[in-house]
Every structure is written in C-alpha cells, then in structure tokens.
PDB file of N, CA and C in Angstrom:
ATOM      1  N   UNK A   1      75.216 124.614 -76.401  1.00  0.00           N
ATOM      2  CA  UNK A   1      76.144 125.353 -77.220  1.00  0.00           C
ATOM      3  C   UNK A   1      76.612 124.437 -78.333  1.00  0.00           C
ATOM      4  N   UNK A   2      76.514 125.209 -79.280  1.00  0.00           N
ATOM      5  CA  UNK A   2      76.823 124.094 -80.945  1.00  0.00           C
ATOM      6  C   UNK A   2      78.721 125.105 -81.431  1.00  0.00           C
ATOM      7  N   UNK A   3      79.379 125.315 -81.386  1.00  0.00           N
ATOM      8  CA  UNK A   3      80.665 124.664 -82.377  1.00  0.00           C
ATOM      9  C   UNK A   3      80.671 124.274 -83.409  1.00  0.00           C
ATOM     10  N   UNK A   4      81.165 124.656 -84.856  1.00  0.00           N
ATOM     11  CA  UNK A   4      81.199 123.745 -85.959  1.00  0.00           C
ATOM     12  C   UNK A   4      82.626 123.126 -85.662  1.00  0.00           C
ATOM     13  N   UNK A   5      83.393 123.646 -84.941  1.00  0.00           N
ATOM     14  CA  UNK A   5      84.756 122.725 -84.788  1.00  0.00           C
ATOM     15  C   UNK A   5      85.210 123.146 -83.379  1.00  0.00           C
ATOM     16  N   UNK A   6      85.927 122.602 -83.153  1.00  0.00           N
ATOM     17  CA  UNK A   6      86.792 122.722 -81.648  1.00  0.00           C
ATOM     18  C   UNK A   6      88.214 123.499 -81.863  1.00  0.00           C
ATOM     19  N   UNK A   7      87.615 124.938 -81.931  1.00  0.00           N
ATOM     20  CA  UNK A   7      88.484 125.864 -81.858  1.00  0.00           C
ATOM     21  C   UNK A   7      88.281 127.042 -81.030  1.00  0.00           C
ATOM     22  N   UNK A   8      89.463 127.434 -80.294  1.00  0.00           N
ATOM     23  CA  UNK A   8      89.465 128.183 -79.872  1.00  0.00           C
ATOM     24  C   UNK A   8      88.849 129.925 -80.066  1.00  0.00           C
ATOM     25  N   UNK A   9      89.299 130.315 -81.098  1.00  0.00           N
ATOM     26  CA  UNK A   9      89.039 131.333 -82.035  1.00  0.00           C
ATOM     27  C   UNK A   9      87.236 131.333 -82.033  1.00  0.00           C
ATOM     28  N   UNK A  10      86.809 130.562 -82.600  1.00  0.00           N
ATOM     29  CA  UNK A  10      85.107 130.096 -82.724  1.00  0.00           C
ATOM     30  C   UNK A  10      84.550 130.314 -81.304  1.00  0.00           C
ATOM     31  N   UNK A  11      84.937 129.495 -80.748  1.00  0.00           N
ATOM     32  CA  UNK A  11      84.648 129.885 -78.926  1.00  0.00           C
ATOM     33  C   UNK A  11      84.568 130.855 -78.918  1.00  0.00           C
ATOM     34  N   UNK A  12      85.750 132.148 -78.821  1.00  0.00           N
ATOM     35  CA  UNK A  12      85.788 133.335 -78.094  1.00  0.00           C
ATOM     36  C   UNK A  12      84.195 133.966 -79.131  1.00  0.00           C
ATOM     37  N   UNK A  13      84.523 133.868 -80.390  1.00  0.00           N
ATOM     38  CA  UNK A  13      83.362 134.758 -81.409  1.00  0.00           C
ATOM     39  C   UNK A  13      82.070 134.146 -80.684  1.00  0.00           C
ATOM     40  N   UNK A  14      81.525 133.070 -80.125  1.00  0.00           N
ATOM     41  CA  UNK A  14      80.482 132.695 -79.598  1.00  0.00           C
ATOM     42  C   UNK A  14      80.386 133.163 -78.290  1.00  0.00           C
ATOM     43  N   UNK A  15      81.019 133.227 -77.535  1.00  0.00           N
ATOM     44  CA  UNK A  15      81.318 134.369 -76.461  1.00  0.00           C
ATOM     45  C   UNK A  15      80.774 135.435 -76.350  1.00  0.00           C
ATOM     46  N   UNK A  16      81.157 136.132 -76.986  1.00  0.00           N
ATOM     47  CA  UNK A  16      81.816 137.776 -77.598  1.00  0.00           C
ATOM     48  C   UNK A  16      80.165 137.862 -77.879  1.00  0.00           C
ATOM     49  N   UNK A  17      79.236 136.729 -79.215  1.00  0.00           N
ATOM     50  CA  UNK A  17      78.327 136.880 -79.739  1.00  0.00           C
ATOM     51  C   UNK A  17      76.934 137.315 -78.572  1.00  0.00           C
ATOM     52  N   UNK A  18      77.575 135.924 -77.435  1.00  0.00           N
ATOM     53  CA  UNK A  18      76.705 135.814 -76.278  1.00  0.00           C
ATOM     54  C   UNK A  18      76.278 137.305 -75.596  1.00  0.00           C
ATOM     55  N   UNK A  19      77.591 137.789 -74.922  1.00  0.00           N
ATOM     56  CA  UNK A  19      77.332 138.677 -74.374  1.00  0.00           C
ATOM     57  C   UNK A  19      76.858 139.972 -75.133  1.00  0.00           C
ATOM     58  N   UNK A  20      77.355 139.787 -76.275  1.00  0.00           N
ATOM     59  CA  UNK A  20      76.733 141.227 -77.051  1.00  0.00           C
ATOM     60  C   UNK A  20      74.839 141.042 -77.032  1.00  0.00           C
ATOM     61  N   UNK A  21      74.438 139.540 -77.323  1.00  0.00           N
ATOM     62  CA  UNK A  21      73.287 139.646 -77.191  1.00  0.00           C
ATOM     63  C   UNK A  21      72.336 139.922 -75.775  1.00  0.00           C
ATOM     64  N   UNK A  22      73.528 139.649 -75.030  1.00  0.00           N
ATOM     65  CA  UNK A  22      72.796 139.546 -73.045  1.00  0.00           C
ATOM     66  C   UNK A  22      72.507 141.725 -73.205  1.00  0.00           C
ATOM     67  N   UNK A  23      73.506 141.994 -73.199  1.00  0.00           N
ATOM     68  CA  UNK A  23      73.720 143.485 -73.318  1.00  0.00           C
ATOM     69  C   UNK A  23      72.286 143.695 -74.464  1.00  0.00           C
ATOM     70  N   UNK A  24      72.455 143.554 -75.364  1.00  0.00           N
ATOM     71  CA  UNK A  24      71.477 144.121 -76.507  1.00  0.00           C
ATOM     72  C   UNK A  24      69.874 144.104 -75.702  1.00  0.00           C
ATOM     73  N   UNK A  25      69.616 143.032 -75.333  1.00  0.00           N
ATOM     74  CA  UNK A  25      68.276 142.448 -74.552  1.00  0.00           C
ATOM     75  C   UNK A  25      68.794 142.711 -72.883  1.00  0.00           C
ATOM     76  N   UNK A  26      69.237 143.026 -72.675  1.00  0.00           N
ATOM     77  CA  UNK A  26      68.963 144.218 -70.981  1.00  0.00           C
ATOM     78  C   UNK A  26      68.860 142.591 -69.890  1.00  0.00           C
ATOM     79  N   UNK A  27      69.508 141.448 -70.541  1.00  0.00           N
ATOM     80  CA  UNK A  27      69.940 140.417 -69.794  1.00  0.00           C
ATOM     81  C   UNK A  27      70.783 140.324 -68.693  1.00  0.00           C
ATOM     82  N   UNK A  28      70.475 140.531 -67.638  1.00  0.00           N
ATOM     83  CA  UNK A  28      72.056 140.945 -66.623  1.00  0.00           C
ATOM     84  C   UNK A  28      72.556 139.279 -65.642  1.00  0.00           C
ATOM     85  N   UNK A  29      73.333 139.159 -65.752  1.00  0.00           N
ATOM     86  CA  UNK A  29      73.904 138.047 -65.429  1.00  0.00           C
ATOM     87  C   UNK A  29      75.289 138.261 -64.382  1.00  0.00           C
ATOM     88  N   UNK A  30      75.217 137.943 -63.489  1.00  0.00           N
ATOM     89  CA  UNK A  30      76.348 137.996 -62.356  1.00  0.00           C
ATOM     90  C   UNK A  30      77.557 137.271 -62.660  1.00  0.00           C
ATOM     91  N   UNK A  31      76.865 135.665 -63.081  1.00  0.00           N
ATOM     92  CA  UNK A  31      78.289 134.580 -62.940  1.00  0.00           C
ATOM     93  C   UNK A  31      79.024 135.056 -64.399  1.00  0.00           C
ATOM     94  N   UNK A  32      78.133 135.173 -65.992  1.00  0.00           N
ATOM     95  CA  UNK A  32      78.755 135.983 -66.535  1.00  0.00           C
ATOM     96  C   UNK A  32      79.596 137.344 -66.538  1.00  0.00           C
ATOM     97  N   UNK A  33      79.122 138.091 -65.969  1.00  0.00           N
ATOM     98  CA  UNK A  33      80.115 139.608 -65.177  1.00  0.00           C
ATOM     99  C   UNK A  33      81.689 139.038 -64.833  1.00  0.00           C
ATOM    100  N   UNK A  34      81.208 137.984 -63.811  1.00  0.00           N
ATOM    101  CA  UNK A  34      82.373 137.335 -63.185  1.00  0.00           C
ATOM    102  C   UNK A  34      83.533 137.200 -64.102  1.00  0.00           C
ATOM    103  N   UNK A  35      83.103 136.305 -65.246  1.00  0.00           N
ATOM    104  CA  UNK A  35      83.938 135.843 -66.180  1.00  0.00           C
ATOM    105  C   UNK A  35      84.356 137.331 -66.749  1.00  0.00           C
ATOM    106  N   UNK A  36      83.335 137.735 -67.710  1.00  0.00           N
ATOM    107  CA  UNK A  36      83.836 138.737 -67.724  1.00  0.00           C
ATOM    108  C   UNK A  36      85.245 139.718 -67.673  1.00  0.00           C
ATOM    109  N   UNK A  37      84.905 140.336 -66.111  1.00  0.00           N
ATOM    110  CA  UNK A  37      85.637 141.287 -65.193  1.00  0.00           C
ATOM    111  C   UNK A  37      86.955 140.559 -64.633  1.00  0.00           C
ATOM    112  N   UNK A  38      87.013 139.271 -64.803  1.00  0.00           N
ATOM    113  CA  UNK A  38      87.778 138.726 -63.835  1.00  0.00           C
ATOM    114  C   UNK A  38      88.716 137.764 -64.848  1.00  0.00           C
ATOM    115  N   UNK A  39      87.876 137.463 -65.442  1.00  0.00           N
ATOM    116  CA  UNK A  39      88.804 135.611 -66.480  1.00  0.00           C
ATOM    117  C   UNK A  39      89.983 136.164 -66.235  1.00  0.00           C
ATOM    118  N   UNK A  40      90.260 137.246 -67.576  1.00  0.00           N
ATOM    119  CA  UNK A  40      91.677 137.485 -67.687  1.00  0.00           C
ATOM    120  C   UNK A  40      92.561 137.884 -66.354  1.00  0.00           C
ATOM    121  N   UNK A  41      92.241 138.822 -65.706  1.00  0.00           N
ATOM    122  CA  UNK A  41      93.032 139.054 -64.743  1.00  0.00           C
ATOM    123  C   UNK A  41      93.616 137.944 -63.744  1.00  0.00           C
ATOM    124  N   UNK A  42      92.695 137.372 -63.427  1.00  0.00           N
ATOM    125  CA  UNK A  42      92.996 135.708 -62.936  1.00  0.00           C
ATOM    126  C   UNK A  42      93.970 134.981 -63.305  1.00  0.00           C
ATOM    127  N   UNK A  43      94.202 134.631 -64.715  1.00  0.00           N
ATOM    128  CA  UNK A  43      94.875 134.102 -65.298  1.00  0.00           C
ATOM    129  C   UNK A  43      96.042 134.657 -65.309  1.00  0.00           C
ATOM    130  N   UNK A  44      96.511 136.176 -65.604  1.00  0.00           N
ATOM    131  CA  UNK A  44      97.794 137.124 -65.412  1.00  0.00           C
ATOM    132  C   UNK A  44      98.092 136.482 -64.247  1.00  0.00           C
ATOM    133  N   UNK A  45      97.462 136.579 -62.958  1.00  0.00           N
ATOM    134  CA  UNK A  45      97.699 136.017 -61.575  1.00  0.00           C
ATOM    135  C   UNK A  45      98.528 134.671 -61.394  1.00  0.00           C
ATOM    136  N   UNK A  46      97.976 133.915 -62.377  1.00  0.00           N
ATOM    137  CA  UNK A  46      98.223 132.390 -61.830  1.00  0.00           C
ATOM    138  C   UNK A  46      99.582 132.496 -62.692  1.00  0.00           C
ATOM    139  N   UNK A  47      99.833 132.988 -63.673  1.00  0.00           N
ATOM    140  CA  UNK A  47     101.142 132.464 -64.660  1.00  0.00           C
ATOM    141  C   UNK A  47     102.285 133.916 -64.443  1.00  0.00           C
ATOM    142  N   UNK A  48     103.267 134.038 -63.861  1.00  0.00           N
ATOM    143  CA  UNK A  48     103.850 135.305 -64.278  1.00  0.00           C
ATOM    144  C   UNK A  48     104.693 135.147 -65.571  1.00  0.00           C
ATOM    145  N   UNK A  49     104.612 134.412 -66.205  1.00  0.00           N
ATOM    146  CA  UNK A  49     105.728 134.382 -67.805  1.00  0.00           C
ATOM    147  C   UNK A  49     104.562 135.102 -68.747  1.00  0.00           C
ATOM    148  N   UNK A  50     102.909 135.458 -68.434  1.00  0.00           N
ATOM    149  CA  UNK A  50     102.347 135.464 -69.464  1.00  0.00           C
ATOM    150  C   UNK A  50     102.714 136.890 -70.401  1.00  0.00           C
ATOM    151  N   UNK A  51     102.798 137.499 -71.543  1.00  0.00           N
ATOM    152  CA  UNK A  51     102.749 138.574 -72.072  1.00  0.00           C
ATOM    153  C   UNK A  51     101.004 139.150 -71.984  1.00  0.00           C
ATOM    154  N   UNK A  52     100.551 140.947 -71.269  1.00  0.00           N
ATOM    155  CA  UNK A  52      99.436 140.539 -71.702  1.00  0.00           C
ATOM    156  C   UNK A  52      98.960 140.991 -72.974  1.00  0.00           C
ATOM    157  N   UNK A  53      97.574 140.440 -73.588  1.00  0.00           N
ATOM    158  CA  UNK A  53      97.019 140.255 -74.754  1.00  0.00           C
ATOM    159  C   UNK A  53      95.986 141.535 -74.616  1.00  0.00           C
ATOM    160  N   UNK A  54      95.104 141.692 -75.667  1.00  0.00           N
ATOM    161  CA  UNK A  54      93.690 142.081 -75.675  1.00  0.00           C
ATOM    162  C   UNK A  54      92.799 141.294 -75.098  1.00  0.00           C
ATOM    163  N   UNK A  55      92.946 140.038 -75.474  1.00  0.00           N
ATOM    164  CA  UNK A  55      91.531 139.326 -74.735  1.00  0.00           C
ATOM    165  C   UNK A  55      92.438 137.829 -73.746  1.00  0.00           C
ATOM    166  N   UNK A  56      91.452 137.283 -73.410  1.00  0.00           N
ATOM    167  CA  UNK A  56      91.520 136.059 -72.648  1.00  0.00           C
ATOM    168  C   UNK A  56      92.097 134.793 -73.310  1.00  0.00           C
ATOM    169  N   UNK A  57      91.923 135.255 -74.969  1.00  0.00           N
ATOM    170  CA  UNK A  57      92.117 133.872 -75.977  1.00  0.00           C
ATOM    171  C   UNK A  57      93.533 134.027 -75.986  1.00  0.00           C
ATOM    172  N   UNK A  58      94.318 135.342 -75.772  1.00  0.00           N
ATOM    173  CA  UNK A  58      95.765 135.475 -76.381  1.00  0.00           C
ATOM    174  C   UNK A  58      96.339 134.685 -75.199  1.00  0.00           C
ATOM    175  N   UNK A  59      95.918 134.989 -73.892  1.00  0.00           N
ATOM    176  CA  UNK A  59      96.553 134.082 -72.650  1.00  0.00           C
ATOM    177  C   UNK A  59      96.389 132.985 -72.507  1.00  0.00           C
ATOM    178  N   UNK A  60      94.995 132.070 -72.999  1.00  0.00           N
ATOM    179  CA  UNK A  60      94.992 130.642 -73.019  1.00  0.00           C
ATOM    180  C   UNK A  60      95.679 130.161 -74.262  1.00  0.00           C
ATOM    181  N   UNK A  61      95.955 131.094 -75.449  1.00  0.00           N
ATOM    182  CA  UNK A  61      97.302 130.557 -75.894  1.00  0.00           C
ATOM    183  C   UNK A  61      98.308 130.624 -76.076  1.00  0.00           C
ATOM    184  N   UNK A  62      98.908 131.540 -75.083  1.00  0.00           N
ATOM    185  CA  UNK A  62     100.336 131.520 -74.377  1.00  0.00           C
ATOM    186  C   UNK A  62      99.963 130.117 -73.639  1.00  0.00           C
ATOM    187  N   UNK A  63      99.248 130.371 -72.557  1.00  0.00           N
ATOM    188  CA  UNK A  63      99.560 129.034 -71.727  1.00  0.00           C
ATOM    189  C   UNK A  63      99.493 127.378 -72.370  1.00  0.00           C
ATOM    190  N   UNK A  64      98.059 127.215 -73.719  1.00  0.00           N
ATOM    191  CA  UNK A  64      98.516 125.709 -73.907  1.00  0.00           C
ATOM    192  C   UNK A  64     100.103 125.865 -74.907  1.00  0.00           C
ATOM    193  N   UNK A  65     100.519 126.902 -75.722  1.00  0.00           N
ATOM    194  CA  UNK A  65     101.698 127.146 -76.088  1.00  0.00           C
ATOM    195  C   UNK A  65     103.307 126.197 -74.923  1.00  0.00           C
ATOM    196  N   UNK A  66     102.974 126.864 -73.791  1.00  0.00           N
ATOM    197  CA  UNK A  66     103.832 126.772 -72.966  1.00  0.00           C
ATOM    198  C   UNK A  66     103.633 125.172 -72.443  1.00  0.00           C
ATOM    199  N   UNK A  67     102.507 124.764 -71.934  1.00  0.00           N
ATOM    200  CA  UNK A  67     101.961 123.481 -71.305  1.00  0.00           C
ATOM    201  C   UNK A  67     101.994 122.704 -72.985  1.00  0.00           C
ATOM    202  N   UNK A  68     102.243 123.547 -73.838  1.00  0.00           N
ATOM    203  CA  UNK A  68     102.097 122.225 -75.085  1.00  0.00           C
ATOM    204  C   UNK A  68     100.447 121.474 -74.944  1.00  0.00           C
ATOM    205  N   UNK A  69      99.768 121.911 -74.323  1.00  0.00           N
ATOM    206  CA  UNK A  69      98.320 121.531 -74.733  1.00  0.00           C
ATOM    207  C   UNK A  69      97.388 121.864 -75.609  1.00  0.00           C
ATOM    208  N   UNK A  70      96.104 121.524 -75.908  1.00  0.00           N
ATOM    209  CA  UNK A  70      95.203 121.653 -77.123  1.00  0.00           C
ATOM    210  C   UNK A  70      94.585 122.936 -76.379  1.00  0.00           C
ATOM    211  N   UNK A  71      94.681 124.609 -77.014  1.00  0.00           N
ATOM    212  CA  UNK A  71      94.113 125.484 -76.673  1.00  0.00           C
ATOM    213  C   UNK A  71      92.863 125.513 -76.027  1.00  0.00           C
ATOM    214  N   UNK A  72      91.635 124.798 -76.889  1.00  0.00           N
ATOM    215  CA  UNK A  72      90.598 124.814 -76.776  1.00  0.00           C
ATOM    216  C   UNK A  72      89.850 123.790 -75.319  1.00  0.00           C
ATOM    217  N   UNK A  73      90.928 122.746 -74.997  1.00  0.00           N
ATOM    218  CA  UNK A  73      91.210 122.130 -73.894  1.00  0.00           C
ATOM    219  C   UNK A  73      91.566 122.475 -72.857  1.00  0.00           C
ATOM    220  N   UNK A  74      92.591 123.887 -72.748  1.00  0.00           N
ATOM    221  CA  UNK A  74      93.456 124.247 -71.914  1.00  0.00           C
ATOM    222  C   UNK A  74      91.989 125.703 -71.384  1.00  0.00           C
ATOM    223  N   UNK A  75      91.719 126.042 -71.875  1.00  0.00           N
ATOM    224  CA  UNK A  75      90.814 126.959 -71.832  1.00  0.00           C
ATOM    225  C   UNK A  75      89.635 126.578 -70.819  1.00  0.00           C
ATOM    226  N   UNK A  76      89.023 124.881 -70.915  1.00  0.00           N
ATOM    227  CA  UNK A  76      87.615 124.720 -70.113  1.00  0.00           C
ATOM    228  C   UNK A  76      88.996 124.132 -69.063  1.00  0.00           C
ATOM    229  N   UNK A  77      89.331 123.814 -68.812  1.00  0.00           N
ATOM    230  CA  UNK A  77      90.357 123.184 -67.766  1.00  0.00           C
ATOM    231  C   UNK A  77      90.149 124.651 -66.918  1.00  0.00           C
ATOM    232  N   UNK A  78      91.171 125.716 -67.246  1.00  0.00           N
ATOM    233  CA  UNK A  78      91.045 126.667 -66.253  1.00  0.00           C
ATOM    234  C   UNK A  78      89.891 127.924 -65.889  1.00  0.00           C
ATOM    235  N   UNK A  79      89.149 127.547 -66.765  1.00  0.00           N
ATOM    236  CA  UNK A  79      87.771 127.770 -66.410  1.00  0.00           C
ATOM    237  C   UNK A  79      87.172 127.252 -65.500  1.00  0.00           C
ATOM    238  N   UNK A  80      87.344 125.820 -65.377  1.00  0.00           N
ATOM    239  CA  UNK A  80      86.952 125.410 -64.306  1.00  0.00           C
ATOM    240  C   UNK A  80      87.173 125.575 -63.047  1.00  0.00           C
ATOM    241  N   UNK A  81      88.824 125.808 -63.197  1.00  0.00           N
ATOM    242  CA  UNK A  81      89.719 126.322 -61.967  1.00  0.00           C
ATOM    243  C   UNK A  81      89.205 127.717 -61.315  1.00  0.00           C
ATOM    244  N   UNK A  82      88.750 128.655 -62.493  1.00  0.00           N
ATOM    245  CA  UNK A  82      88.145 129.655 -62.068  1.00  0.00           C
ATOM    246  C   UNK A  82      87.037 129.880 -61.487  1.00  0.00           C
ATOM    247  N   UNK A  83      86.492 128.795 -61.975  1.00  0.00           N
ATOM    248  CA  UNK A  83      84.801 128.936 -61.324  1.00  0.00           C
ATOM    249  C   UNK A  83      85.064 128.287 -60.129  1.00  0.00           C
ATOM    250  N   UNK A  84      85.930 127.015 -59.835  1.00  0.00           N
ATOM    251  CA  UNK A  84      85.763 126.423 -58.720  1.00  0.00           C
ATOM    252  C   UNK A  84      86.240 128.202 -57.711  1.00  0.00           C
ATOM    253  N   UNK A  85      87.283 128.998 -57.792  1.00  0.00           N
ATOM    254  CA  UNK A  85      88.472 130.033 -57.112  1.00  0.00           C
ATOM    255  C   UNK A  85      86.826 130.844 -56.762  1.00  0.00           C
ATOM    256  N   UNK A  86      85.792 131.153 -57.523  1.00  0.00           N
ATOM    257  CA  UNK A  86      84.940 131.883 -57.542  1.00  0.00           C
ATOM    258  C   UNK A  86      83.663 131.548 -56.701  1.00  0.00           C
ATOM    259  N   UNK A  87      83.744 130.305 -56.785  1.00  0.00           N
ATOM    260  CA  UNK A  87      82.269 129.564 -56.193  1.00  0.00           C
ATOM    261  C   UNK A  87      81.407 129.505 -56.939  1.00  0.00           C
ATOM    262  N   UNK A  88      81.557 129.603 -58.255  1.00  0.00           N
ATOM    263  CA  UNK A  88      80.516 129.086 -58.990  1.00  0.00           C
ATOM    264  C   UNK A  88      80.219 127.993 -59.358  1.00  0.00           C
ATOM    265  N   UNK A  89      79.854 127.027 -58.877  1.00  0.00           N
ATOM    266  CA  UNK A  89      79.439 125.685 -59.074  1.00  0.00           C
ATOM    267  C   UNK A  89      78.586 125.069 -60.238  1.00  0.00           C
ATOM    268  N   UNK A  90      77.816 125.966 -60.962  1.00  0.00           N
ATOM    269  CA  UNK A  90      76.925 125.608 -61.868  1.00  0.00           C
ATOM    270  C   UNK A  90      77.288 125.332 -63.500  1.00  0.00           C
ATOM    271  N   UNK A  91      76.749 124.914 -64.253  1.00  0.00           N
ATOM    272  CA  UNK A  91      77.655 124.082 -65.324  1.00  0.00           C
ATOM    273  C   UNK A  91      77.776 125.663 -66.536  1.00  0.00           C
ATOM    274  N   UNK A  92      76.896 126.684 -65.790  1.00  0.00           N
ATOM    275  CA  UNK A  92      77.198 127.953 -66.676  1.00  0.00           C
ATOM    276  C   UNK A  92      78.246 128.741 -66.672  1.00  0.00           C
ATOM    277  N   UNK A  93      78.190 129.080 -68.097  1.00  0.00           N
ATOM    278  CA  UNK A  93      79.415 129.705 -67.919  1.00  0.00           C
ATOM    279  C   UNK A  93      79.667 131.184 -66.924  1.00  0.00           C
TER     280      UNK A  93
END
C-alpha cells in the first residue's frame, strides 16, 4: 500500500477505493467483510463518549481528538486491537 502522505482522510479514500474494486471484480473476502460489518460498531463498543459518525474515520477522530493522538496512528493501533478481538492474525487488512 503506497500513501502520498500519512493521513487519515487518504487512508479511508484508499479503503473505500479497495473495496469498491473487490465488489466491482466479484472479489469476496471474509477478513475484509469483518472490517467492514464490524470496525465501526466495535469501536462505538469500546468508547461510550463517542458521537456516532457516517464512517469509521469520524470515530478514530473523535478518539485520537480525545487521547490527543496522531489520527492516522490511532487508527492502525485499534485496528490491531480489532483484529487481535477477531482472530485475525494476518498482516491483512
């Protein structure tokens, strides 16, 4: 995965880009679904101060907001947390 900068915002559009292309090409992916179906709701779970958003980006920046951390930091951090909560072990997303 290439980034021209370490932003949050860019992430989600590379995301967003990903799965529109998995969908377009009849790509079906489970651990993606996961993320998916689940990121956000997860996250509502773990924080009750959060407001919710449209997507997953508005809650990872409430939370580095709140934790005062670098969005784009705060984001693979509980990703990880998620995948570990999930059992996904593999370095995909």
């Amino acid at each position: 995965m290439y980034l021209s900068e370490k932003n949050i915002k860019i992430l989600e559009s590379f995301i967003t880009g990903y799965y529109l292309c998995e969908g377009l090409n009849d790509i079906p992916s489970q651990k993606d679904d996961i993320f998916r179906e689940k990121f956000y709701y997860w996250l509502i779970e773990q924080f009750d101060f959060l407001q919710t958003t449209h997507t997953w980006r508005g809650l990872i920046e409430q939370i580095a907001k709140f934790e005062n951390r670098d969005e784009f930091d705060c984001f693979f951090d509980y990703l990880r947390l998620f995948k570990e909560n999930y059992g996904i072990v593999s370095t995909e997303l």
